[in-house]
C-alpha atoms as a PDB file:
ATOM      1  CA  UNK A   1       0.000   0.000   0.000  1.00  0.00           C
ATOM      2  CA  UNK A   2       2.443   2.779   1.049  1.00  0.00           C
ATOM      3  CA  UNK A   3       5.082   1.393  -2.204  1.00  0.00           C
ATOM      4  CA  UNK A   4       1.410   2.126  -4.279  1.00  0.00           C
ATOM      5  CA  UNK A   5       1.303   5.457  -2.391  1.00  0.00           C
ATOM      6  CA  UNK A   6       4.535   6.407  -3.933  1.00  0.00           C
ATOM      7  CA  UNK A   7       4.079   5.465  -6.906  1.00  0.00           C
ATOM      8  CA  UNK A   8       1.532   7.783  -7.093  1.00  0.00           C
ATOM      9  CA  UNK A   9       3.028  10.643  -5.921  1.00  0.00           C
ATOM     10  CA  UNK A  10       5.758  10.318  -8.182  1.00  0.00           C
ATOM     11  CA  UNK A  11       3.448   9.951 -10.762  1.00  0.00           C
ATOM     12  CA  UNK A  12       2.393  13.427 -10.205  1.00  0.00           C
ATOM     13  CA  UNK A  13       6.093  14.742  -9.704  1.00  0.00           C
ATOM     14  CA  UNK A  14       6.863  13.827 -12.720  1.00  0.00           C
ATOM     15  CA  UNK A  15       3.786  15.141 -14.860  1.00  0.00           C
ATOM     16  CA  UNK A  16       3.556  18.559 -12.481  1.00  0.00           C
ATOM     17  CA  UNK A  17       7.432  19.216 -13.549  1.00  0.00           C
ATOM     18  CA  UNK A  18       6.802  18.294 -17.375  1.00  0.00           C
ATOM     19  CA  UNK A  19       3.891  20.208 -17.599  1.00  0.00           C
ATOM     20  CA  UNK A  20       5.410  23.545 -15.256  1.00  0.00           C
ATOM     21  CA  UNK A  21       8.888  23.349 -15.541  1.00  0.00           C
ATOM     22  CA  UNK A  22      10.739  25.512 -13.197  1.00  0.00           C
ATOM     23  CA  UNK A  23       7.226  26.509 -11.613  1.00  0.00           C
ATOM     24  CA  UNK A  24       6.652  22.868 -11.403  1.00  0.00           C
ATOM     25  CA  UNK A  25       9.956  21.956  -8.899  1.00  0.00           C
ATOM     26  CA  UNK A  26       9.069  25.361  -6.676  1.00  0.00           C
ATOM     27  CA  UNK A  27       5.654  24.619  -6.233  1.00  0.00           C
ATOM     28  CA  UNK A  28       6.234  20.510  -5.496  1.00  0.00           C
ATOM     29  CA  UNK A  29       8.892  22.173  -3.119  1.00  0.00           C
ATOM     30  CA  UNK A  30       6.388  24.661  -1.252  1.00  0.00           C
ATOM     31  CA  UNK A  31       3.739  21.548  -0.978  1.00  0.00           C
ATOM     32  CA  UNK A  32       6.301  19.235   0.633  1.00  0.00           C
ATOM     33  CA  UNK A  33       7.853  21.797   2.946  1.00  0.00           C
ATOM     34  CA  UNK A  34       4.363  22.857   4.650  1.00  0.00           C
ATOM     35  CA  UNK A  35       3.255  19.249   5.905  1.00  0.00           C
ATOM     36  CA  UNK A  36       1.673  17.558   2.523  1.00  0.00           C
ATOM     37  CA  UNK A  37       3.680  14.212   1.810  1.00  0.00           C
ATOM     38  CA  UNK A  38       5.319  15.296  -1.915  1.00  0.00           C
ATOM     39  CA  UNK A  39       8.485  13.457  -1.787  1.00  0.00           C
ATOM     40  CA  UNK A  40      11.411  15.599  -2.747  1.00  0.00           C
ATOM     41  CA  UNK A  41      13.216  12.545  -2.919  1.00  0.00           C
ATOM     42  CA  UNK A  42      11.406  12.513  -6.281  1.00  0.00           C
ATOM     43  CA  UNK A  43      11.413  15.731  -7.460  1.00  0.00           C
ATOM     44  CA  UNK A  44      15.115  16.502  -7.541  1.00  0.00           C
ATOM     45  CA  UNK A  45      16.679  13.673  -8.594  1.00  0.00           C
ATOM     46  CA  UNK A  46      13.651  13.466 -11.482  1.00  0.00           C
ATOM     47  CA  UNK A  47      14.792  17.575 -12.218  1.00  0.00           C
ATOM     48  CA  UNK A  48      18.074  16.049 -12.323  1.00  0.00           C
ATOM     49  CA  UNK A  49      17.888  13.703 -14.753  1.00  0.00           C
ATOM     50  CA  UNK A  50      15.849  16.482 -17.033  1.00  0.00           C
ATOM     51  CA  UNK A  51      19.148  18.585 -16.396  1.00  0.00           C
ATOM     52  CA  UNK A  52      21.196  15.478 -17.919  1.00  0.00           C
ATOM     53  CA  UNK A  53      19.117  15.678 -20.605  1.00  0.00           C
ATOM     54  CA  UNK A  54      19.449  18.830 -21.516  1.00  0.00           C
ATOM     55  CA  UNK A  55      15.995  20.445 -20.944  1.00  0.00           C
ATOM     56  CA  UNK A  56      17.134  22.525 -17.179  1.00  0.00           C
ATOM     57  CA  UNK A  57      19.483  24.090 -15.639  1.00  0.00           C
ATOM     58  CA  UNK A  58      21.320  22.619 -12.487  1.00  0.00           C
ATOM     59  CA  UNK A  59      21.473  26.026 -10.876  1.00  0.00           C
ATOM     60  CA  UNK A  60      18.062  26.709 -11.283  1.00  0.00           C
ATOM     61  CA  UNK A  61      16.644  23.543 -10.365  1.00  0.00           C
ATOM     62  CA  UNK A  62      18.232  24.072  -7.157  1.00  0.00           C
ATOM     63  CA  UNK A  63      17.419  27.640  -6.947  1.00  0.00           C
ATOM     64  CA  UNK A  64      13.736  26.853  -7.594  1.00  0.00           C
ATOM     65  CA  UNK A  65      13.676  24.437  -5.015  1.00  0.00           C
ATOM     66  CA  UNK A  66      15.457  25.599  -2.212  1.00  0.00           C
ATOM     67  CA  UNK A  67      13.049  29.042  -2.784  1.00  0.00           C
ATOM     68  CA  UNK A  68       9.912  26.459  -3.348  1.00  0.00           C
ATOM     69  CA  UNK A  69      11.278  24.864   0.172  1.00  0.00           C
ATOM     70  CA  UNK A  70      11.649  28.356   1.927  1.00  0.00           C
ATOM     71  CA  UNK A  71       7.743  29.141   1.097  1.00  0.00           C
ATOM     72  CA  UNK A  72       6.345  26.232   2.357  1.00  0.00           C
ATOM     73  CA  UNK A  73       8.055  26.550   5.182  1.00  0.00           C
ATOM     74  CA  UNK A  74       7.410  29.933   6.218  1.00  0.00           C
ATOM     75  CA  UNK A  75       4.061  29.495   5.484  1.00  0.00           C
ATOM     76  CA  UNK A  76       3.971  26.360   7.734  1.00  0.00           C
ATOM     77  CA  UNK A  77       5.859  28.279  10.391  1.00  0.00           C
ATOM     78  CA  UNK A  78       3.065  30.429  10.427  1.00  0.00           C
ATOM     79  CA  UNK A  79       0.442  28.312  10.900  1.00  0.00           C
ATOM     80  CA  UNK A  80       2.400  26.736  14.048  1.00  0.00           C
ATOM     81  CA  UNK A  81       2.650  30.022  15.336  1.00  0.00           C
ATOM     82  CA  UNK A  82      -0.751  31.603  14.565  1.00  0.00           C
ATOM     83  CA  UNK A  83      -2.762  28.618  14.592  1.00  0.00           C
ATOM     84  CA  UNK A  84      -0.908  25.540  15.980  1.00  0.00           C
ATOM     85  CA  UNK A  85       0.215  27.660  19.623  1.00  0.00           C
ATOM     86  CA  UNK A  86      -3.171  28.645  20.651  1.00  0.00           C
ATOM     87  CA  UNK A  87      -4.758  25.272  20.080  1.00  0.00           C
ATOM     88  CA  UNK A  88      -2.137  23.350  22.422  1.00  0.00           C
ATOM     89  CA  UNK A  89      -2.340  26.015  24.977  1.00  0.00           C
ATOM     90  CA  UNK A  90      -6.169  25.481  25.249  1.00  0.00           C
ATOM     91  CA  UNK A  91      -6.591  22.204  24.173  1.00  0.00           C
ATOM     92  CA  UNK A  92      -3.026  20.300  24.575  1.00  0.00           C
ATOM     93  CA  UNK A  93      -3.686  18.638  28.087  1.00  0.00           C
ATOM     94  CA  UNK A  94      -5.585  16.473  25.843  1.00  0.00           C
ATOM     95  CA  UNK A  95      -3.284  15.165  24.027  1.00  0.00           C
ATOM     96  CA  UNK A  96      -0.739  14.905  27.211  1.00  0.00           C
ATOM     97  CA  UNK A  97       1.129  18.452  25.924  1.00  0.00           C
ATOM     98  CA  UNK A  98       1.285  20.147  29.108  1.00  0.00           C
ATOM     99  CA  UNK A  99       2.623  23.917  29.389  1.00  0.00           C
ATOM    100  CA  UNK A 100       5.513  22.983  30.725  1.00  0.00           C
ATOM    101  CA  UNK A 101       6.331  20.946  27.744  1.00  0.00           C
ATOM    102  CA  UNK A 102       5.881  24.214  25.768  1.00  0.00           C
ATOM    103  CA  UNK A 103       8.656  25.989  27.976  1.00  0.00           C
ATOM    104  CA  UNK A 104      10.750  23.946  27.196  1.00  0.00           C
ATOM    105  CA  UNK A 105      10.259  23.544  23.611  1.00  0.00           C
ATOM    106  CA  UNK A 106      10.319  27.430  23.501  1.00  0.00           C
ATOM    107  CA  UNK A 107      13.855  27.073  25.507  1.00  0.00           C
ATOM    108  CA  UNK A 108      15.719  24.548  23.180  1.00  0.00           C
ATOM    109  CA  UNK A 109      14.155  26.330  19.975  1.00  0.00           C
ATOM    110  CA  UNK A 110      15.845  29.523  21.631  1.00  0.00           C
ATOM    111  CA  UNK A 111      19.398  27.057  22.608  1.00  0.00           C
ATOM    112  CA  UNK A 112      19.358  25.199  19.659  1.00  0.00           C
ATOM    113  CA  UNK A 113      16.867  25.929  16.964  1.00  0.00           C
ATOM    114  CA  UNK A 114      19.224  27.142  14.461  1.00  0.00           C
ATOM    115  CA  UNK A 115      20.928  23.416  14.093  1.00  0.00           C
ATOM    116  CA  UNK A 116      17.554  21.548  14.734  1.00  0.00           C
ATOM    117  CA  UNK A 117      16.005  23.180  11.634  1.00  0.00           C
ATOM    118  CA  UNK A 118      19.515  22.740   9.768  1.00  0.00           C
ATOM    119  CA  UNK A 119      20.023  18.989  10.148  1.00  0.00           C
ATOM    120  CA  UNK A 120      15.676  18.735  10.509  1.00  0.00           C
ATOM    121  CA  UNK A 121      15.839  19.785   6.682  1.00  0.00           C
ATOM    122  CA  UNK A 122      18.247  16.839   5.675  1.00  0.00           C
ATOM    123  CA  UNK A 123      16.444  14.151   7.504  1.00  0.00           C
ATOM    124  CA  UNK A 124      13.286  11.884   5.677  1.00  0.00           C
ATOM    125  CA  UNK A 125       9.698  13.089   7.041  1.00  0.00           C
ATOM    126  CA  UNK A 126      11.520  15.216   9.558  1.00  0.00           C
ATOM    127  CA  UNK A 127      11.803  18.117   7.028  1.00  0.00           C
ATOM    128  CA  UNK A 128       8.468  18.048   6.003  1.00  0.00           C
ATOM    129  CA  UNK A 129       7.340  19.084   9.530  1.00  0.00           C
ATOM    130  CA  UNK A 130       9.980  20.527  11.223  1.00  0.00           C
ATOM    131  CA  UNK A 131       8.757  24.052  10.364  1.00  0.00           C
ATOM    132  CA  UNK A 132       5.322  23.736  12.304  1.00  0.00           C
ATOM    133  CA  UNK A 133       7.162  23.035  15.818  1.00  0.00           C
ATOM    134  CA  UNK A 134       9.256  25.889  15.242  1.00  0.00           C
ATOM    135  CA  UNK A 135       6.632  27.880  14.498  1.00  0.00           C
ATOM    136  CA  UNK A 136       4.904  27.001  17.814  1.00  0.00           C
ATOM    137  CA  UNK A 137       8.172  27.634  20.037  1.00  0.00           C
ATOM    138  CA  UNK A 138       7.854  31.057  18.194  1.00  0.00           C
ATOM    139  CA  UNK A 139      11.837  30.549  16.731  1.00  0.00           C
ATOM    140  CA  UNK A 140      13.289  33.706  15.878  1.00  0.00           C
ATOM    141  CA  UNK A 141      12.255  34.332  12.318  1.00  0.00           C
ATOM    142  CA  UNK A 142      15.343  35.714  10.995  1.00  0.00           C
ATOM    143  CA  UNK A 143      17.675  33.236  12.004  1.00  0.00           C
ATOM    144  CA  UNK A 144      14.500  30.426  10.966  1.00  0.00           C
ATOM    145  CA  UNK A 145      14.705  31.282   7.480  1.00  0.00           C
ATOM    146  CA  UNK A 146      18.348  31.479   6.943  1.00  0.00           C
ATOM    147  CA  UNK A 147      19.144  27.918   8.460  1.00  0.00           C
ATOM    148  CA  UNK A 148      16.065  26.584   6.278  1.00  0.00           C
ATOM    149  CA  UNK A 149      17.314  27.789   2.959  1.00  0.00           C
ATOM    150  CA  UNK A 150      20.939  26.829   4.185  1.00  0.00           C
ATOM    151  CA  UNK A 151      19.550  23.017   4.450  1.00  0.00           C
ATOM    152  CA  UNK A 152      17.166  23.744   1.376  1.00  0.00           C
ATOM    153  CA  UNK A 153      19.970  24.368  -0.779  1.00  0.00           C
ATOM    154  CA  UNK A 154      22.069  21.843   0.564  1.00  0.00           C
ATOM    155  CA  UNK A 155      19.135  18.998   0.209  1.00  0.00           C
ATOM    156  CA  UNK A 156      18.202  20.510  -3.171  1.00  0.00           C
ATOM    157  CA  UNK A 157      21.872  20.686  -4.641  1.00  0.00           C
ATOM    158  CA  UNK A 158      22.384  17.141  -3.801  1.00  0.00           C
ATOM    159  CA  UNK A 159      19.462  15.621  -5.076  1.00  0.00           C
ATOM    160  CA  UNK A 160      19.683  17.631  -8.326  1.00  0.00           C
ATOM    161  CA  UNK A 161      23.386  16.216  -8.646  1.00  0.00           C
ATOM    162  CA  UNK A 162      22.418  12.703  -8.050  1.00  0.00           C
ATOM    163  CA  UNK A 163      19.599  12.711 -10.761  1.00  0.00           C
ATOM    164  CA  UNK A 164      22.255  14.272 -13.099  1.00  0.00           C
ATOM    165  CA  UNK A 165      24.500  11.687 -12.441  1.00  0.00           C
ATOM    166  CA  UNK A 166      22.165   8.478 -12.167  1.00  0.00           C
ATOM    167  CA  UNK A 167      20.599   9.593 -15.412  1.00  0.00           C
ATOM    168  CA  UNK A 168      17.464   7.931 -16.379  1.00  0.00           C
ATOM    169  CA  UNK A 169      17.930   5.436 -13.580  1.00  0.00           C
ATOM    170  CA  UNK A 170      17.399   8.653 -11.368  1.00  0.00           C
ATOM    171  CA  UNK A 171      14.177   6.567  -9.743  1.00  0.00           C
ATOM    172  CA  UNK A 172      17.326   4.185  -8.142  1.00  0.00           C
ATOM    173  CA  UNK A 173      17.777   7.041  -5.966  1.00  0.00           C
ATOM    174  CA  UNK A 174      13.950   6.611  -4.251  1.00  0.00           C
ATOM    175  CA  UNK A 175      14.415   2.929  -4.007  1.00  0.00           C
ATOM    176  CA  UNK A 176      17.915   3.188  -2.031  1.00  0.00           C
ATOM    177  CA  UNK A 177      16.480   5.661   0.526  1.00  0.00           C
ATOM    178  CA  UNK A 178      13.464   3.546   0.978  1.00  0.00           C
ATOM    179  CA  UNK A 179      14.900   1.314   4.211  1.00  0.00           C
ATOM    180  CA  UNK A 180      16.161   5.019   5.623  1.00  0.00           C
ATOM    181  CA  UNK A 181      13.184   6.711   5.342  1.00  0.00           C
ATOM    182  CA  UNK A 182      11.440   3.603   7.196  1.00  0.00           C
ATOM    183  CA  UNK A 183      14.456   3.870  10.118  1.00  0.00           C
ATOM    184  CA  UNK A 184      13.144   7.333  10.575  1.00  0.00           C
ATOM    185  CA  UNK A 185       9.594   6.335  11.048  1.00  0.00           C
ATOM    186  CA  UNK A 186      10.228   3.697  13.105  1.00  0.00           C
ATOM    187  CA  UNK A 187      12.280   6.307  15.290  1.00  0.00           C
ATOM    188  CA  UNK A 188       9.750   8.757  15.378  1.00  0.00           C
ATOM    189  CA  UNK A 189       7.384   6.409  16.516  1.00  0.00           C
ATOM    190  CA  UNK A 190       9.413   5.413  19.665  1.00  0.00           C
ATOM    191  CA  UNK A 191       9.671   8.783  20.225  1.00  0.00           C
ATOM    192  CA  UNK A 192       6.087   9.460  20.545  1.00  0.00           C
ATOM    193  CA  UNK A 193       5.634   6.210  22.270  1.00  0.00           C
ATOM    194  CA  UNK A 194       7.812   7.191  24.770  1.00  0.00           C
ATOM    195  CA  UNK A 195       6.531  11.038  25.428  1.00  0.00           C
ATOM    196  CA  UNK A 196       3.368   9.134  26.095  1.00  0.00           C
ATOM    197  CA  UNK A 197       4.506   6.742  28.348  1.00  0.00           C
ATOM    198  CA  UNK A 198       6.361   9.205  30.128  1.00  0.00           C
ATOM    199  CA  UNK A 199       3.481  11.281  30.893  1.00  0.00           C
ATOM    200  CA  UNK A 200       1.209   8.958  31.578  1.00  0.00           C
ATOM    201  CA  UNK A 201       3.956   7.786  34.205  1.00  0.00           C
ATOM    202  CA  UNK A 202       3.914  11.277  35.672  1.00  0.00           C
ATOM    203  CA  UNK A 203       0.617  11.300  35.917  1.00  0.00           C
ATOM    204  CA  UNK A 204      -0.083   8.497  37.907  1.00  0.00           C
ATOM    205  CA  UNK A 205       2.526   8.724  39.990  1.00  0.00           C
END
Protein backbone atom coordinates (compact mmCIF):
# COMPACT_ATOMS: atom_id res chain seq x y z
CA UNK A 1 0.00 0.00 0.00
CA UNK A 2 2.44 2.78 1.05
CA UNK A 3 5.08 1.39 -2.20
CA UNK A 4 1.41 2.13 -4.28
CA UNK A 5 1.30 5.46 -2.39
CA UNK A 6 4.53 6.41 -3.93
CA UNK A 7 4.08 5.47 -6.91
CA UNK A 8 1.53 7.78 -7.09
CA UNK A 9 3.03 10.64 -5.92
CA UNK A 10 5.76 10.32 -8.18
CA UNK A 11 3.45 9.95 -10.76
CA UNK A 12 2.39 13.43 -10.20
CA UNK A 13 6.09 14.74 -9.70
CA UNK A 14 6.86 13.83 -12.72
CA UNK A 15 3.79 15.14 -14.86
CA UNK A 16 3.56 18.56 -12.48
CA UNK A 17 7.43 19.22 -13.55
CA UNK A 18 6.80 18.29 -17.37
CA UNK A 19 3.89 20.21 -17.60
CA UNK A 20 5.41 23.55 -15.26
CA UNK A 21 8.89 23.35 -15.54
CA UNK A 22 10.74 25.51 -13.20
CA UNK A 23 7.23 26.51 -11.61
CA UNK A 24 6.65 22.87 -11.40
CA UNK A 25 9.96 21.96 -8.90
CA UNK A 26 9.07 25.36 -6.68
CA UNK A 27 5.65 24.62 -6.23
CA UNK A 28 6.23 20.51 -5.50
CA UNK A 29 8.89 22.17 -3.12
CA UNK A 30 6.39 24.66 -1.25
CA UNK A 31 3.74 21.55 -0.98
CA UNK A 32 6.30 19.23 0.63
CA UNK A 33 7.85 21.80 2.95
CA UNK A 34 4.36 22.86 4.65
CA UNK A 35 3.26 19.25 5.91
CA UNK A 36 1.67 17.56 2.52
CA UNK A 37 3.68 14.21 1.81
CA UNK A 38 5.32 15.30 -1.91
CA UNK A 39 8.49 13.46 -1.79
CA UNK A 40 11.41 15.60 -2.75
CA UNK A 41 13.22 12.55 -2.92
CA UNK A 42 11.41 12.51 -6.28
CA UNK A 43 11.41 15.73 -7.46
CA UNK A 44 15.11 16.50 -7.54
CA UNK A 45 16.68 13.67 -8.59
CA UNK A 46 13.65 13.47 -11.48
CA UNK A 47 14.79 17.58 -12.22
CA UNK A 48 18.07 16.05 -12.32
CA UNK A 49 17.89 13.70 -14.75
CA UNK A 50 15.85 16.48 -17.03
CA UNK A 51 19.15 18.59 -16.40
CA UNK A 52 21.20 15.48 -17.92
CA UNK A 53 19.12 15.68 -20.61
CA UNK A 54 19.45 18.83 -21.52
CA UNK A 55 16.00 20.45 -20.94
CA UNK A 56 17.13 22.53 -17.18
CA UNK A 57 19.48 24.09 -15.64
CA UNK A 58 21.32 22.62 -12.49
CA UNK A 59 21.47 26.03 -10.88
CA UNK A 60 18.06 26.71 -11.28
CA UNK A 61 16.64 23.54 -10.37
CA UNK A 62 18.23 24.07 -7.16
CA UNK A 63 17.42 27.64 -6.95
CA UNK A 64 13.74 26.85 -7.59
CA UNK A 65 13.68 24.44 -5.01
CA UNK A 66 15.46 25.60 -2.21
CA UNK A 67 13.05 29.04 -2.78
CA UNK A 68 9.91 26.46 -3.35
CA UNK A 69 11.28 24.86 0.17
CA UNK A 70 11.65 28.36 1.93
CA UNK A 71 7.74 29.14 1.10
CA UNK A 72 6.35 26.23 2.36
CA UNK A 73 8.06 26.55 5.18
CA UNK A 74 7.41 29.93 6.22
CA UNK A 75 4.06 29.49 5.48
CA UNK A 76 3.97 26.36 7.73
CA UNK A 77 5.86 28.28 10.39
CA UNK A 78 3.06 30.43 10.43
CA UNK A 79 0.44 28.31 10.90
CA UNK A 80 2.40 26.74 14.05
CA UNK A 81 2.65 30.02 15.34
CA UNK A 82 -0.75 31.60 14.56
CA UNK A 83 -2.76 28.62 14.59
CA UNK A 84 -0.91 25.54 15.98
CA UNK A 85 0.22 27.66 19.62
CA UNK A 86 -3.17 28.64 20.65
CA UNK A 87 -4.76 25.27 20.08
CA UNK A 88 -2.14 23.35 22.42
CA UNK A 89 -2.34 26.01 24.98
CA UNK A 90 -6.17 25.48 25.25
CA UNK A 91 -6.59 22.20 24.17
CA UNK A 92 -3.03 20.30 24.58
CA UNK A 93 -3.69 18.64 28.09
CA UNK A 94 -5.59 16.47 25.84
CA UNK A 95 -3.28 15.16 24.03
CA UNK A 96 -0.74 14.91 27.21
CA UNK A 97 1.13 18.45 25.92
CA UNK A 98 1.28 20.15 29.11
CA UNK A 99 2.62 23.92 29.39
CA UNK A 100 5.51 22.98 30.73
CA UNK A 101 6.33 20.95 27.74
CA UNK A 102 5.88 24.21 25.77
CA UNK A 103 8.66 25.99 27.98
CA UNK A 104 10.75 23.95 27.20
CA UNK A 105 10.26 23.54 23.61
CA UNK A 106 10.32 27.43 23.50
CA UNK A 107 13.85 27.07 25.51
CA UNK A 108 15.72 24.55 23.18
CA UNK A 109 14.15 26.33 19.97
CA UNK A 110 15.85 29.52 21.63
CA UNK A 111 19.40 27.06 22.61
CA UNK A 112 19.36 25.20 19.66
CA UNK A 113 16.87 25.93 16.96
CA UNK A 114 19.22 27.14 14.46
CA UNK A 115 20.93 23.42 14.09
CA UNK A 116 17.55 21.55 14.73
CA UNK A 117 16.00 23.18 11.63
CA UNK A 118 19.52 22.74 9.77
CA UNK A 119 20.02 18.99 10.15
CA UNK A 120 15.68 18.73 10.51
CA UNK A 121 15.84 19.79 6.68
CA UNK A 122 18.25 16.84 5.67
CA UNK A 123 16.44 14.15 7.50
CA UNK A 124 13.29 11.88 5.68
CA UNK A 125 9.70 13.09 7.04
CA UNK A 126 11.52 15.22 9.56
CA UNK A 127 11.80 18.12 7.03
CA UNK A 128 8.47 18.05 6.00
CA UNK A 129 7.34 19.08 9.53
CA UNK A 130 9.98 20.53 11.22
CA UNK A 131 8.76 24.05 10.36
CA UNK A 132 5.32 23.74 12.30
CA UNK A 133 7.16 23.03 15.82
CA UNK A 134 9.26 25.89 15.24
CA UNK A 135 6.63 27.88 14.50
CA UNK A 136 4.90 27.00 17.81
CA UNK A 137 8.17 27.63 20.04
CA UNK A 138 7.85 31.06 18.19
CA UNK A 139 11.84 30.55 16.73
CA UNK A 140 13.29 33.71 15.88
CA UNK A 141 12.25 34.33 12.32
CA UNK A 142 15.34 35.71 11.00
CA UNK A 143 17.67 33.24 12.00
CA UNK A 144 14.50 30.43 10.97
CA UNK A 145 14.70 31.28 7.48
CA UNK A 146 18.35 31.48 6.94
CA UNK A 147 19.14 27.92 8.46
CA UNK A 148 16.07 26.58 6.28
CA UNK A 149 17.31 27.79 2.96
CA UNK A 150 20.94 26.83 4.18
CA UNK A 151 19.55 23.02 4.45
CA UNK A 152 17.17 23.74 1.38
CA UNK A 153 19.97 24.37 -0.78
CA UNK A 154 22.07 21.84 0.56
CA UNK A 155 19.13 19.00 0.21
CA UNK A 156 18.20 20.51 -3.17
CA UNK A 157 21.87 20.69 -4.64
CA UNK A 158 22.38 17.14 -3.80
CA UNK A 159 19.46 15.62 -5.08
CA UNK A 160 19.68 17.63 -8.33
CA UNK A 161 23.39 16.22 -8.65
CA UNK A 162 22.42 12.70 -8.05
CA UNK A 163 19.60 12.71 -10.76
CA UNK A 164 22.25 14.27 -13.10
CA UNK A 165 24.50 11.69 -12.44
CA UNK A 166 22.16 8.48 -12.17
CA UNK A 167 20.60 9.59 -15.41
CA UNK A 168 17.46 7.93 -16.38
CA UNK A 169 17.93 5.44 -13.58
CA UNK A 170 17.40 8.65 -11.37
CA UNK A 171 14.18 6.57 -9.74
CA UNK A 172 17.33 4.19 -8.14
CA UNK A 173 17.78 7.04 -5.97
CA UNK A 174 13.95 6.61 -4.25
CA UNK A 175 14.41 2.93 -4.01
CA UNK A 176 17.91 3.19 -2.03
CA UNK A 177 16.48 5.66 0.53
CA UNK A 178 13.46 3.55 0.98
CA UNK A 179 14.90 1.31 4.21
CA UNK A 180 16.16 5.02 5.62
CA UNK A 181 13.18 6.71 5.34
CA UNK A 182 11.44 3.60 7.20
CA UNK A 183 14.46 3.87 10.12
CA UNK A 184 13.14 7.33 10.58
CA UNK A 185 9.59 6.33 11.05
CA UNK A 186 10.23 3.70 13.10
CA UNK A 187 12.28 6.31 15.29
CA UNK A 188 9.75 8.76 15.38
CA UNK A 189 7.38 6.41 16.52
CA UNK A 190 9.41 5.41 19.66
CA UNK A 191 9.67 8.78 20.23
CA UNK A 192 6.09 9.46 20.54
CA UNK A 193 5.63 6.21 22.27
CA UNK A 194 7.81 7.19 24.77
CA UNK A 195 6.53 11.04 25.43
CA UNK A 196 3.37 9.13 26.10
CA UNK A 197 4.51 6.74 28.35
CA UNK A 198 6.36 9.21 30.13
CA UNK A 199 3.48 11.28 30.89
CA UNK A 200 1.21 8.96 31.58
CA UNK A 201 3.96 7.79 34.21
CA UNK A 202 3.91 11.28 35.67
CA UNK A 203 0.62 11.30 35.92
CA UNK A 204 -0.08 8.50 37.91
CA UNK A 205 2.53 8.72 39.99
Amino acid sequence: MVTSLIDFLANIVTRTIDFLGYGGVFFLMLIESCGIPMPSEVIMPFSGWLVAEGKMSLWLIVAFGAIGNLAGSLLAYWIGAKGGRPLIEKYGKYILISGHDLDTADQWFRKHGDLTVFFGRLLPIVRTYISFPAGIAKMNLKRFSIYTLAGALLWSALFAWLGVKMGENWELIREKLHSFDLAIGILIILVVVWYIWRHLKHRNS
